[in-house]
C-alpha atoms as a PDB file:
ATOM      1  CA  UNK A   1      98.290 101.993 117.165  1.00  0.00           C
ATOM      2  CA  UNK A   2      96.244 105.070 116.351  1.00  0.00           C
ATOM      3  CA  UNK A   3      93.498 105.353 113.499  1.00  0.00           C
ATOM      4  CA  UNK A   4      91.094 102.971 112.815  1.00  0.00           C
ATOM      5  CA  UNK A   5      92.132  99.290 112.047  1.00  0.00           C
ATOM      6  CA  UNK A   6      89.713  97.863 109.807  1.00  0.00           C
ATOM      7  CA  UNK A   7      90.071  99.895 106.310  1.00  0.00           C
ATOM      8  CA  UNK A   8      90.422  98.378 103.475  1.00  0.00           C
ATOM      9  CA  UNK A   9      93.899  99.381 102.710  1.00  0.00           C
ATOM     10  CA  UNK A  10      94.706  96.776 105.662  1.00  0.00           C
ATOM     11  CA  UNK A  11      92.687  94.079 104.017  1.00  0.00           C
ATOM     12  CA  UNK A  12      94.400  94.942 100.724  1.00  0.00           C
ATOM     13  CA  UNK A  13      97.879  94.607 102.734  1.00  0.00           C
ATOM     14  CA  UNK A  14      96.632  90.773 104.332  1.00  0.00           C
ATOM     15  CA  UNK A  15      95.503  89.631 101.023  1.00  0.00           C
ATOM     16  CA  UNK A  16      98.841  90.583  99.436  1.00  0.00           C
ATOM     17  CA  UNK A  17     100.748  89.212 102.348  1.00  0.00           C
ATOM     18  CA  UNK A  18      98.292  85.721 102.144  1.00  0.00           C
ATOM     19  CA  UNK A  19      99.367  85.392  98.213  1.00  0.00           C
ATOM     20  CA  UNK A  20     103.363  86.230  99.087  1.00  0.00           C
ATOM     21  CA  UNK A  21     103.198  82.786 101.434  1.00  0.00           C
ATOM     22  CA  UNK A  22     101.431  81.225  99.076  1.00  0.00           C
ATOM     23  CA  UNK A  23     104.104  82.026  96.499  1.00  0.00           C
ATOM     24  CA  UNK A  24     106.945  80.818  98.367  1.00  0.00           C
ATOM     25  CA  UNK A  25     105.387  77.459  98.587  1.00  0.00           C
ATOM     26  CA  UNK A  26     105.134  77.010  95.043  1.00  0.00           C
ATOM     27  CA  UNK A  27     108.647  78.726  93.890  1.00  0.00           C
ATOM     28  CA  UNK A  28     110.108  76.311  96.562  1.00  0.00           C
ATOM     29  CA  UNK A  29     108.478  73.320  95.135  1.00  0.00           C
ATOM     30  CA  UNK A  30     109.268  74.504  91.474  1.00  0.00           C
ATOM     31  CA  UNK A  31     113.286  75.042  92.442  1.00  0.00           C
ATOM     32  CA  UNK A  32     112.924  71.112  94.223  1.00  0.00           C
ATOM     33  CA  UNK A  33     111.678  69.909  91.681  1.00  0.00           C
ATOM     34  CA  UNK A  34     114.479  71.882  89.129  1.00  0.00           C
ATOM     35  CA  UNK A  35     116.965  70.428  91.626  1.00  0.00           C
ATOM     36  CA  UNK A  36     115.813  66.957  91.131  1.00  0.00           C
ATOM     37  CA  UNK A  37     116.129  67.625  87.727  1.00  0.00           C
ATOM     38  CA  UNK A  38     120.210  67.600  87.712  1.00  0.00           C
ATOM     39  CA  UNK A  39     122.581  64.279  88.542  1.00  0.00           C
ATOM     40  CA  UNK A  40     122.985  63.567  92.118  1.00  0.00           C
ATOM     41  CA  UNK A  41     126.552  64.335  91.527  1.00  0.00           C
ATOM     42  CA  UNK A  42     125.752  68.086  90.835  1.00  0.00           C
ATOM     43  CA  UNK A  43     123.059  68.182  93.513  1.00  0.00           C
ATOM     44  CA  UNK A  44     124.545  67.006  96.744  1.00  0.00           C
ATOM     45  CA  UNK A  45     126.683  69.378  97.787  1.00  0.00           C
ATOM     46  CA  UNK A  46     123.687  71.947  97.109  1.00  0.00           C
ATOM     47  CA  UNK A  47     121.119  72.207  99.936  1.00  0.00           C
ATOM     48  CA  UNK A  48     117.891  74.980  99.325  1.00  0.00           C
ATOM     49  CA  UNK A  49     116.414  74.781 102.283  1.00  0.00           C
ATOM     50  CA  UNK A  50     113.259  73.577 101.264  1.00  0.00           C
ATOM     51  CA  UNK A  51     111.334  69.940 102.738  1.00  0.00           C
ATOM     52  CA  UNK A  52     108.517  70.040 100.515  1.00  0.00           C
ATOM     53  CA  UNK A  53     105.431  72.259 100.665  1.00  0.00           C
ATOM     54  CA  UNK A  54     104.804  73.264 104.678  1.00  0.00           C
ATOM     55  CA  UNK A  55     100.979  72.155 105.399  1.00  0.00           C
ATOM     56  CA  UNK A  56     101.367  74.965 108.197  1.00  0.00           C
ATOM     57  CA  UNK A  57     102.717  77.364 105.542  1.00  0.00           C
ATOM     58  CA  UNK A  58      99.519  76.794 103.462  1.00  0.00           C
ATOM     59  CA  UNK A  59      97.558  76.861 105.852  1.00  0.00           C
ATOM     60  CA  UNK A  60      99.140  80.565 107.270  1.00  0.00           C
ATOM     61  CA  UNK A  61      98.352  81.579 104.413  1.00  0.00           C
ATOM     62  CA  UNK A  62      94.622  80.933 103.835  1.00  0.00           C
ATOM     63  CA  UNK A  63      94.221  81.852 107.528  1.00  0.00           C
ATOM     64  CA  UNK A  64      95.692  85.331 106.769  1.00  0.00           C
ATOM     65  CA  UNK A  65      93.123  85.242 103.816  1.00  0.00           C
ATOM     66  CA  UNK A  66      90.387  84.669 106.433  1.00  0.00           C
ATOM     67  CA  UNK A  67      91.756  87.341 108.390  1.00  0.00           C
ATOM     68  CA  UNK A  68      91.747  90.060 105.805  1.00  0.00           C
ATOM     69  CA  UNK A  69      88.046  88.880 105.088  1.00  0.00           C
ATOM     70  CA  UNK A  70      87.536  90.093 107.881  1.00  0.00           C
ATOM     71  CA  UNK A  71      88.974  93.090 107.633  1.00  0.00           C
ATOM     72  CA  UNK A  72      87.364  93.500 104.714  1.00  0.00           C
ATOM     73  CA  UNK A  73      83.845  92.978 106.082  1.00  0.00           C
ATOM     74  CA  UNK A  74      84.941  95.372 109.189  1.00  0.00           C
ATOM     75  CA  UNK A  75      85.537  97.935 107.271  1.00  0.00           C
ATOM     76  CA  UNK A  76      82.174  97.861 105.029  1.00  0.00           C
ATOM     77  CA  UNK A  77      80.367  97.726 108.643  1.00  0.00           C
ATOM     78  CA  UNK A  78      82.298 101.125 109.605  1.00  0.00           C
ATOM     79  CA  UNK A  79      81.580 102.753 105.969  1.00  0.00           C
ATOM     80  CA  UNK A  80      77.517 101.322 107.184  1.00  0.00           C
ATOM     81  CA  UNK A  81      77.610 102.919 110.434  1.00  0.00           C
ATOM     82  CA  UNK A  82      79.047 106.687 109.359  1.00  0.00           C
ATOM     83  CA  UNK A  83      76.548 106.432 107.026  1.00  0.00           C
ATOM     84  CA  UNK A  84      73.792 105.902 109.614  1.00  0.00           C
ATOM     85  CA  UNK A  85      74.788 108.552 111.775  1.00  0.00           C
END
């Protein structure tokens, strides 16, 4: 709320943020496919939660990489413009 937004310590946090979703959509589709791995006997009774990688998780995720881009970018422009003036 105070400060300026785009520094690149923000872009540093998106990016990290951007590769944490990206993450969970692979360790859920590596513990699937473990599941699937085991008799159905074993497996029923055990539900993880997880339908298969989310096309709107993915695509969080490289919009968040977008976003810190741009962050990114913003913050060059403001390192440009102190050193203009």
């Amino acid at each position: 709320s105070t400060g300026d937004p785009f520094v690149i310590q923000n872009a540093d946090r998106l990016n990290h943020i951007a590769c944490l979703l990206l993450v969970l959509q692979v360790v859920g589709l590596a513990i699937d496919t473990l599941m699937n791995l085991f008799p159905d006997a074993i497996t029923k009774h055990i539900s993880i939660g997880y339908d298969g990688i989310s096309a709107s998780g993915v695509l969080a995720a490289l919009l968040i990489f977008v976003l810190a881009q741009i962050f990114r970018r913003g913050s060059e422009m403001r390192a440009e413009l102190e050193g203009t003036v």
